[in-house]
Protein backbone atom coordinates (compact mmCIF):
# COMPACT_ATOMS: atom_id res chain seq x y z
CA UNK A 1 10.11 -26.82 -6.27
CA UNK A 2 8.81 -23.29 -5.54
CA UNK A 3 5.11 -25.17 -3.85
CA UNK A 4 7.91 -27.64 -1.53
CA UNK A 5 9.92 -24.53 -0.67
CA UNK A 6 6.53 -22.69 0.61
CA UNK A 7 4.98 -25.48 2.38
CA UNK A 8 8.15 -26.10 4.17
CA UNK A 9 8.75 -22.62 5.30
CA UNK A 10 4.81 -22.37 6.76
CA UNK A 11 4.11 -25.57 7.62
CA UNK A 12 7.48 -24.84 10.22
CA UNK A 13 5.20 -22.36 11.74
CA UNK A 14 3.37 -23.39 14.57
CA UNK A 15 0.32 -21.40 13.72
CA UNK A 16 -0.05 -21.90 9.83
CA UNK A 17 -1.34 -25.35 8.25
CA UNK A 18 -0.87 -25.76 4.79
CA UNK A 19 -3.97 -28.31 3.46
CA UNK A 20 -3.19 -28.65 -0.32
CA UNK A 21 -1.29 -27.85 -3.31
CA UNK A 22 -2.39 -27.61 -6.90
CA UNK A 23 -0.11 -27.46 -9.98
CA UNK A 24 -2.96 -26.33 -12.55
CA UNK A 25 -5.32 -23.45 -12.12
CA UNK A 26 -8.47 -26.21 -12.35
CA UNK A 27 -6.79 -28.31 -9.89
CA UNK A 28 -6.67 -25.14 -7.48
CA UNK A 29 -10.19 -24.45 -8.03
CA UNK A 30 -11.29 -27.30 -7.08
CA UNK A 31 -8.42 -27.82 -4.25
CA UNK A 32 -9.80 -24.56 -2.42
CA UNK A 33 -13.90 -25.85 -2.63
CA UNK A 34 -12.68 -28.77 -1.04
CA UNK A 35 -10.43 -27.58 1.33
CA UNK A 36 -11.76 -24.25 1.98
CA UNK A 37 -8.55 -22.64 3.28
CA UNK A 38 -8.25 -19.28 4.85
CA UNK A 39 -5.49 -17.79 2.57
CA UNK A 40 -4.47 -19.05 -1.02
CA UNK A 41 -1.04 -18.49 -2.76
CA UNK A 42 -1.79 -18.12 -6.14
CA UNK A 43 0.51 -18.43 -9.15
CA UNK A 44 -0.23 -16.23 -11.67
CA UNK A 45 0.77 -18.59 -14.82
CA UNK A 46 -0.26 -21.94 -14.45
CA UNK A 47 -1.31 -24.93 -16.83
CA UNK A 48 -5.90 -24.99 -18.02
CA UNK A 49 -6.59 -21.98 -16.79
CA UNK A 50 -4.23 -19.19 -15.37
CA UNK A 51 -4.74 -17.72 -11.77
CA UNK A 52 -6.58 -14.80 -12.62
CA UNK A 53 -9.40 -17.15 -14.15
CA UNK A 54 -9.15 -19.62 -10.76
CA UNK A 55 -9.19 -16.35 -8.51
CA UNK A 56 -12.45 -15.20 -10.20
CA UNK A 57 -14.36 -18.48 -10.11
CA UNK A 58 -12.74 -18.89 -6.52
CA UNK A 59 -14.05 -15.82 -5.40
CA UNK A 60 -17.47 -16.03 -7.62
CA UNK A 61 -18.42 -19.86 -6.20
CA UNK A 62 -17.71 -20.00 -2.58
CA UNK A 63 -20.17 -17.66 0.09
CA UNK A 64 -17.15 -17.04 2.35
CA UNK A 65 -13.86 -17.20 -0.05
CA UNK A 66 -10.84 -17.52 1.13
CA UNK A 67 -8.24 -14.35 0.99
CA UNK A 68 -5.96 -14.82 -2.12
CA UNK A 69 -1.69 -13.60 -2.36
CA UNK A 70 -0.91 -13.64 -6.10
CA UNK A 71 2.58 -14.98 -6.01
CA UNK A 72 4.57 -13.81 -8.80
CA UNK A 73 8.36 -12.86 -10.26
CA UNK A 74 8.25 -9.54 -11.26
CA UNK A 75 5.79 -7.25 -8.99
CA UNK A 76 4.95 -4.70 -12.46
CA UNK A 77 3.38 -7.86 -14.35
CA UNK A 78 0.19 -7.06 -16.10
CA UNK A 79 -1.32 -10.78 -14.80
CA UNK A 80 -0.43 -9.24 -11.44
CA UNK A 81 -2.79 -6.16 -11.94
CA UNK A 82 -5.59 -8.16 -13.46
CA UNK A 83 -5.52 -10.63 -10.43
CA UNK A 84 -5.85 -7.62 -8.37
CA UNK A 85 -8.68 -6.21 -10.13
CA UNK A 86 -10.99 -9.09 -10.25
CA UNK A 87 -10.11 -9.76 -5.87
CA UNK A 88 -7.12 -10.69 -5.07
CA UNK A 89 -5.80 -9.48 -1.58
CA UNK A 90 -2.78 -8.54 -2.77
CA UNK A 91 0.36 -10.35 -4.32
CA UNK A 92 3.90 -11.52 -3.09
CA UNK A 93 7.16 -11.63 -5.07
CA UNK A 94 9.08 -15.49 -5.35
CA UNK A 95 11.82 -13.87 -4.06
CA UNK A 96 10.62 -12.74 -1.07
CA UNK A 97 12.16 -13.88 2.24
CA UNK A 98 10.87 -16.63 4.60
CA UNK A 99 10.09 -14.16 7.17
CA UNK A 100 7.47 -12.02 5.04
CA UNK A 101 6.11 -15.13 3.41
CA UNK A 102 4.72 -15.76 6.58
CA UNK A 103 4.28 -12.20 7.57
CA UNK A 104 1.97 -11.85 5.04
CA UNK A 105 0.00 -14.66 5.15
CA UNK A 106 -0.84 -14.36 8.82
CA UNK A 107 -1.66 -10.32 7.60
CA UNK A 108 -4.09 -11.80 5.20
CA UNK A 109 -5.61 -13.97 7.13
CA UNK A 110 -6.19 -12.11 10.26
CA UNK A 111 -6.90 -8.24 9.28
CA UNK A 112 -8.19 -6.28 6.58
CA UNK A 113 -5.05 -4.05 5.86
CA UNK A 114 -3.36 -3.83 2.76
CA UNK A 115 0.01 -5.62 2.25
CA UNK A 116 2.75 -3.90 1.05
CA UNK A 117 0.38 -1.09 0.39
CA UNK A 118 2.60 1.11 -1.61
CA UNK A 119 3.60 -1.46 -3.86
CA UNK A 120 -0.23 -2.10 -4.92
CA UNK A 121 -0.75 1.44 -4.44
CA UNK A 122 2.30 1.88 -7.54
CA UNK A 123 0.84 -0.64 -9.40
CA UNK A 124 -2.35 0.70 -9.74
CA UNK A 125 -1.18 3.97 -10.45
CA UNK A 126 0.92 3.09 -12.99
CA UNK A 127 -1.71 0.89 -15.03
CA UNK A 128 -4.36 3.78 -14.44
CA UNK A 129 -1.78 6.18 -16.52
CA UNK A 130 -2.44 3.99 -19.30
CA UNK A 131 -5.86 4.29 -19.78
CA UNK A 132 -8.17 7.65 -19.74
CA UNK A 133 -10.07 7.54 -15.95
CA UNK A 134 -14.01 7.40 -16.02
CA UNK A 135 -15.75 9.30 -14.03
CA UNK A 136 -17.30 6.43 -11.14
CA UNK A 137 -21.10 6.76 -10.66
CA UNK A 138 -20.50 5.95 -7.16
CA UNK A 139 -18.33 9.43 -6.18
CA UNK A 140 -21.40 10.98 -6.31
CA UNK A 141 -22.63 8.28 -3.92
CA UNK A 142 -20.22 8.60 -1.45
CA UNK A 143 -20.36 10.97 1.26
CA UNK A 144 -17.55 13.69 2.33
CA UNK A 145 -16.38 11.51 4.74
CA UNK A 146 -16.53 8.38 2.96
CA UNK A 147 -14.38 10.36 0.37
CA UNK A 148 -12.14 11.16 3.10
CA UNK A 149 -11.66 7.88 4.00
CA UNK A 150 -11.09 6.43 1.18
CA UNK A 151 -8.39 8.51 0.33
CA UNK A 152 -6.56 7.55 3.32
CA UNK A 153 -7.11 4.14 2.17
CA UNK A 154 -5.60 4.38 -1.37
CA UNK A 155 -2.72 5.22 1.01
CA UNK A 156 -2.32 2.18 2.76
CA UNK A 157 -3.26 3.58 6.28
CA UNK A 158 -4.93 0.46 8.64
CA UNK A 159 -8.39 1.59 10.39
CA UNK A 160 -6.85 2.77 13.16
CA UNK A 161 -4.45 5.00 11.46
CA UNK A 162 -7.06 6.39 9.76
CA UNK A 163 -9.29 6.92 12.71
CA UNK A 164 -6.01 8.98 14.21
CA UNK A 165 -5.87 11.17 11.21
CA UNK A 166 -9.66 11.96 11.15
CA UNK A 167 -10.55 11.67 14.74
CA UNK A 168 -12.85 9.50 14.97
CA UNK A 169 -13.17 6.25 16.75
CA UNK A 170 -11.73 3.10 15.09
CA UNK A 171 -15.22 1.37 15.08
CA UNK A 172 -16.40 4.34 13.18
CA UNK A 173 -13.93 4.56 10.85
CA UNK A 174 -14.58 0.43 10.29
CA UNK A 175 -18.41 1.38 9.31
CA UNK A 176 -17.11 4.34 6.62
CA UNK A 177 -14.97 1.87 4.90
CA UNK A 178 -17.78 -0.79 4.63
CA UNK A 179 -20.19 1.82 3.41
CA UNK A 180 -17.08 2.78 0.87
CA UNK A 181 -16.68 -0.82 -0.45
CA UNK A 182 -20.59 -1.82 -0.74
CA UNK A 183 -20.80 1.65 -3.03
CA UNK A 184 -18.28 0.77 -5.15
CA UNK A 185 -18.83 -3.31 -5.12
CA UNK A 186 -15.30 -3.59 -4.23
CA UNK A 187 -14.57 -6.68 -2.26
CA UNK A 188 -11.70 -5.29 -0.24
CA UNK A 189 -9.47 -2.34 0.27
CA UNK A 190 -7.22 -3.91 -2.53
CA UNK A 191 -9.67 -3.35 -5.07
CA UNK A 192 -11.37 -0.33 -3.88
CA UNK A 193 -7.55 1.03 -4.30
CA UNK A 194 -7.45 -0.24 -7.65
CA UNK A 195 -11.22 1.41 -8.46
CA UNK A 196 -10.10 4.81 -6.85
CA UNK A 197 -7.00 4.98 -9.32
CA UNK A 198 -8.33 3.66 -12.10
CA UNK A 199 -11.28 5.87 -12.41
CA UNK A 200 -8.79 8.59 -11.64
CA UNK A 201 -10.49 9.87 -8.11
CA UNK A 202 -7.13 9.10 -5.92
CA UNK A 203 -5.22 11.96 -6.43
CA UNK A 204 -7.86 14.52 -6.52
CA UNK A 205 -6.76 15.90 -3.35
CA UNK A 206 -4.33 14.90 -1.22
CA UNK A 207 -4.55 12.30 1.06
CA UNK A 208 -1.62 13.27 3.80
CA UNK A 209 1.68 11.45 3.54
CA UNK A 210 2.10 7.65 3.01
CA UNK A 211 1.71 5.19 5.77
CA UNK A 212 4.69 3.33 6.82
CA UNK A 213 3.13 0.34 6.53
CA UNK A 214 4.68 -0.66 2.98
């Protein structure tokens, strides 16, 4: 019911295209390798294997990956976290309007901003609090103004936001994050977010107040 309801609300869209469905976390695997879609809505709890174990060998097995939305019922489940940690883009609640499904699949797929930043940005802090932080090997890596700029990104802000704040052009700020994300091995800004809170350097100083973009 929940996979009819979504393909019906983006397949209504005249720039979205849904090309397959899966009901187990195998099937999906094998669904996306065939299909090679741009963005994948993930259930967290499925049948085999569960999403977080089809978003790693999703993500681990294809050269360009597609960006995947865990989809889940209650935004504070650990499976949620996990799926963030080993790539996913970001998640979506079940409940969530028509309107920001699609919203945030065409965000997904066409920029590298986070969605619904403070929500993953709550997440991650709250999970962090539960463990004692490490110190990263790669903060001594990075350099003030990669530090800088990931900050602002724990905080949701888009390049251009950041490049604003800093004063820089956006182009330059695009560079910084790269050389933030290949230092850390984080695929995205999702889990460079995760990285920075779990290994408690977000919150070290602070990064300016919170974008709106939540």
């Amino acid at each position: 019911m929940v996979r009819t309801a979504l393909r019906v609300i983006l397949d209504a869209e005249p720039d979205l295209n849904v090309v397959g469905e899966a009901a187990t976390g195998a099937e999906a695997v094998s669904v996306v390798r065939a299909e090679r879609p741009d963005v994948v809505l993930m259930d967290v709890r499925m049948p085999e294997i569960d999403g977080i174990r089809a978003t790693e060998q999703i993500l681990a097995g294809m050269t360009e990956p597609p960006r995947i939305v865990v989809v889940t019922t209650f935004e504070n489940d650990s499976y949620v976290y996990d799926a963030l940690r080993v790539g996913a883009a970001g998640f979506l609640l079940k409940r969530a309007a028509a309107e920001e499904l699609v919203s945030a699949v065409r965000l997904v797929a066409r920029t590298d901003s986070l969605l619904y930043p403070a929500a993953v940005r709550g997440l991650a802090a709250a999970h962090a609090r539960r463990r004692p932080p490490t110190p990263p090997p790669w903060a001594a890596r990075l350099t003030e103004r990669e530090s800088e700029v990931l900050r602002l990104v724990t905080t949701g802000l888009t390049n251009a936001e950041i490049a604003d704040r800093i004063g820089v052009g956006p182009a330059t700020v695009k560079t910084h994050v790269a050389a933030v994300l290949s230092k850390l091995g984080a695929r995205d800004r999702t889990q460079a977010v995760i990285l920075a809170y779990e290994s408690g350097f977000a919150g070290r100083a602070d990064p300016g107040p919170r974008s709106p973009r939540t």
